[in-house]
C-alpha atoms as a PDB file:
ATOM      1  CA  UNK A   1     122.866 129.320 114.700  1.00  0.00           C
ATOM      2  CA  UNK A   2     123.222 125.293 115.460  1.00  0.00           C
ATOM      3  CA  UNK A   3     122.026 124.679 119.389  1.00  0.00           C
ATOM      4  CA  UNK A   4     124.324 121.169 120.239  1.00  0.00           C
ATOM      5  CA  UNK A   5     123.989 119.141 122.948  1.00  0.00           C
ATOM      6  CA  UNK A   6     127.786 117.342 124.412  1.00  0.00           C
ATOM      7  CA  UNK A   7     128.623 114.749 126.254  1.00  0.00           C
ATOM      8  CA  UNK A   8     131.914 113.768 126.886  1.00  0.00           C
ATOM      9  CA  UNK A   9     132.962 110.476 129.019  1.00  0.00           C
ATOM     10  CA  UNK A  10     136.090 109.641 129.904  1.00  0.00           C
ATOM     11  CA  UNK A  11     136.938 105.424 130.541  1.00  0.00           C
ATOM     12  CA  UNK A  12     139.690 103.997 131.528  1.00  0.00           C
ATOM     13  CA  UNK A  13     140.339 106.507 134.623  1.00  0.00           C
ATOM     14  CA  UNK A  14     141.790 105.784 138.058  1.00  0.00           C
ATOM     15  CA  UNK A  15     138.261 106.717 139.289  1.00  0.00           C
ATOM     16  CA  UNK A  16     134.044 106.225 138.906  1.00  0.00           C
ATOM     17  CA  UNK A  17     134.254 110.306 139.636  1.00  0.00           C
ATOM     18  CA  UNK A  18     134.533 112.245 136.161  1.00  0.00           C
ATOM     19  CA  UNK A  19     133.905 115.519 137.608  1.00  0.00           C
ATOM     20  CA  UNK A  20     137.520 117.018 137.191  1.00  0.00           C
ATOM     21  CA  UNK A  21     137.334 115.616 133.484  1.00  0.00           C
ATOM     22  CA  UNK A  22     134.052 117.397 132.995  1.00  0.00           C
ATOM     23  CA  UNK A  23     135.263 120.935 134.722  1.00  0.00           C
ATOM     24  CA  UNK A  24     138.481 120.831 132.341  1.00  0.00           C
ATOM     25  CA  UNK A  25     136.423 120.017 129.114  1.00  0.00           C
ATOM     26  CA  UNK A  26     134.445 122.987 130.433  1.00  0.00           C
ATOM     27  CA  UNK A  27     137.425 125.812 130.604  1.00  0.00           C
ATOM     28  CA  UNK A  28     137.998 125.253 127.010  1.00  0.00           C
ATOM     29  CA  UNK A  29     134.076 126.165 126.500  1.00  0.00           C
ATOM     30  CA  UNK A  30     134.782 128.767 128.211  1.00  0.00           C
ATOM     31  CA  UNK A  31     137.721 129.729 126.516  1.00  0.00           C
ATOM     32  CA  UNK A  32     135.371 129.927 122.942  1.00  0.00           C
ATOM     33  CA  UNK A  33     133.511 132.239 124.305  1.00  0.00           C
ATOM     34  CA  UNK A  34     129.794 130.433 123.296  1.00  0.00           C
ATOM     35  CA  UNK A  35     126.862 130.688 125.078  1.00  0.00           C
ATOM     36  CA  UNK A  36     126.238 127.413 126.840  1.00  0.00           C
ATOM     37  CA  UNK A  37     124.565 125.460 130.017  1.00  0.00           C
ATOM     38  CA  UNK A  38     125.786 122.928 131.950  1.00  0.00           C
ATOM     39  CA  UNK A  39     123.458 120.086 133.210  1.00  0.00           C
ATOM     40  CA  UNK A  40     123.613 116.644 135.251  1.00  0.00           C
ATOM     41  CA  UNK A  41     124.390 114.672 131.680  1.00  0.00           C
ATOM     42  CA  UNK A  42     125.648 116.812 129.064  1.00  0.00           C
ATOM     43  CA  UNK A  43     125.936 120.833 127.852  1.00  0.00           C
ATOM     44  CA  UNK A  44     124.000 122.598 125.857  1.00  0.00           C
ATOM     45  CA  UNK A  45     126.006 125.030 123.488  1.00  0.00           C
ATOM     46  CA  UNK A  46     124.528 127.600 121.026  1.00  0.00           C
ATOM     47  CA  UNK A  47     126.589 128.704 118.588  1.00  0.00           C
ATOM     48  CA  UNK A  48     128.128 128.568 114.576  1.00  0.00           C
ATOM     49  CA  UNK A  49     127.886 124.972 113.722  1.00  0.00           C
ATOM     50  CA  UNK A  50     131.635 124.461 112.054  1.00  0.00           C
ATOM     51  CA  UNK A  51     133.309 126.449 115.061  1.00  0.00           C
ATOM     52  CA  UNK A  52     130.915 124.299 117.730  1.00  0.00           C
ATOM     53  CA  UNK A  53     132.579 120.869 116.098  1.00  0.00           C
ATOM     54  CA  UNK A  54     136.117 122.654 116.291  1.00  0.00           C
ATOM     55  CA  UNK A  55     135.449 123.750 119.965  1.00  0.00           C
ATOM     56  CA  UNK A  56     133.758 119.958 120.868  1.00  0.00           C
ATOM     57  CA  UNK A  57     136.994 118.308 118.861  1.00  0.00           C
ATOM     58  CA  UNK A  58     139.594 120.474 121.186  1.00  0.00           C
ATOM     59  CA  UNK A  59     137.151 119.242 123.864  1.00  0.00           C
ATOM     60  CA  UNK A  60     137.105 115.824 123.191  1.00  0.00           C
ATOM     61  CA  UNK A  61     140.715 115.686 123.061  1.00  0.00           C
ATOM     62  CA  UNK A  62     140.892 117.067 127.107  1.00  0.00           C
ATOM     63  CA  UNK A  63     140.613 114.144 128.954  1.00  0.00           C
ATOM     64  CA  UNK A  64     143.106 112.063 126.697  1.00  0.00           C
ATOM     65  CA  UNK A  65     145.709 115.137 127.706  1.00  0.00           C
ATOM     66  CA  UNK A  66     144.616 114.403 131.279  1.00  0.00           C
ATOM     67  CA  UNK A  67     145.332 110.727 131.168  1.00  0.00           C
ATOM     68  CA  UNK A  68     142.214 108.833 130.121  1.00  0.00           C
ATOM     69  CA  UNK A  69     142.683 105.910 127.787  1.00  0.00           C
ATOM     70  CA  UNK A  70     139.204 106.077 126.206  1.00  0.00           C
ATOM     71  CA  UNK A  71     137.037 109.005 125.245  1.00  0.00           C
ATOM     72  CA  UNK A  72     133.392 108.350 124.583  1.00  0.00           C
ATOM     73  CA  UNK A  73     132.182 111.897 123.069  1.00  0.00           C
ATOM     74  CA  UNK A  74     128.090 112.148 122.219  1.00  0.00           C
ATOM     75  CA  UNK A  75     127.205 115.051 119.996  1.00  0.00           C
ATOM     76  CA  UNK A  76     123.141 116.314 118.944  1.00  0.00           C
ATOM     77  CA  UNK A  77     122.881 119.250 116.946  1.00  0.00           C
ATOM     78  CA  UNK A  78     119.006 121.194 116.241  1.00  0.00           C
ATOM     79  CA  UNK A  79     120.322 123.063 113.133  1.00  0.00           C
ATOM     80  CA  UNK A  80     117.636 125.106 112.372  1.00  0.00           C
ATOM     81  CA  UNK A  81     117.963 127.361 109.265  1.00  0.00           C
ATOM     82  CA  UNK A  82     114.326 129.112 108.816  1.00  0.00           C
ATOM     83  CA  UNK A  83     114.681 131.216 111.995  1.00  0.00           C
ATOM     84  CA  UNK A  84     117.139 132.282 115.101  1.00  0.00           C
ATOM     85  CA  UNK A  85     116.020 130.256 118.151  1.00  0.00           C
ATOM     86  CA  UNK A  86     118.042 129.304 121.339  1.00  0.00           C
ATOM     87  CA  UNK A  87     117.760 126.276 123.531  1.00  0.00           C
ATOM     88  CA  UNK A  88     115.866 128.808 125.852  1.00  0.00           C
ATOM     89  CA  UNK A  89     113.485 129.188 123.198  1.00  0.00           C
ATOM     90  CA  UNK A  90     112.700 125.721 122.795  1.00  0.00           C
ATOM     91  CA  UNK A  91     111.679 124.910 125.989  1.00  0.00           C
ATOM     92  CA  UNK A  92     109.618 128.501 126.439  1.00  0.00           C
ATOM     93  CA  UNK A  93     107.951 126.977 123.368  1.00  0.00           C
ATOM     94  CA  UNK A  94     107.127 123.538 124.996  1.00  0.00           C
ATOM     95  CA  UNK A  95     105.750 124.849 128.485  1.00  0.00           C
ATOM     96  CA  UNK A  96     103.561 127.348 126.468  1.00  0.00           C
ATOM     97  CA  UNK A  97     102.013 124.367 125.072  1.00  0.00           C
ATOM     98  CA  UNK A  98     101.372 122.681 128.449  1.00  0.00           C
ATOM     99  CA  UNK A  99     100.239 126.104 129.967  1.00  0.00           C
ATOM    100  CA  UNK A 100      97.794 126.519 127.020  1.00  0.00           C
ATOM    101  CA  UNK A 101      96.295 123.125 127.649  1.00  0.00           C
END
């Protein structure tokens, strides 16, 4: 399982405010069904790694539907093959570290 991190920006917009943009990109997430989390720049999304790039390319294509000229999309993928871990895990696995210090 590939853990991604998204960020879609949409320029050329009436307005500085991208929320709306953001919330529609979201329903299609939604839609997929993957586990994700929302935060103030970007999503994290756990998930197959071919159907996360066919679920961030429907994505990507939401704010030109909505009337956007410009669509700057930012993708980061962990894809870690040796064991199952989940974004959740990785940051358990950093604050054990500062605990144990």
């Amino acid at each position: 399982m590939a853990i991604a991190e998204i960020s879609i920006v949409p320029i050329g917009t009436e307005s500085t405010s991208v929320s709306s943009y953001v919330a529609a990109c979201l329903e299609v997430l939604e839609e997929s069904g993957f586990t994700y989390e929302l935060h103030g720049m970007g999503t994290i999304v756990e998930g197959d790694l071919r159907e996360l790039f066919e679920v961030v390319l429907r994505m990507h294509e939401v704010p030109f539907e909505a009337g956007a000229l410009r669509v700057v999309t930012t993708i980061k993928v962990d894809d870690r093959r040796d064991k199952e871990a989940s974004a959740r895990d990785k940051v358990e696995s950093v604050r054990g570290h500062l605990v144990g210090d």
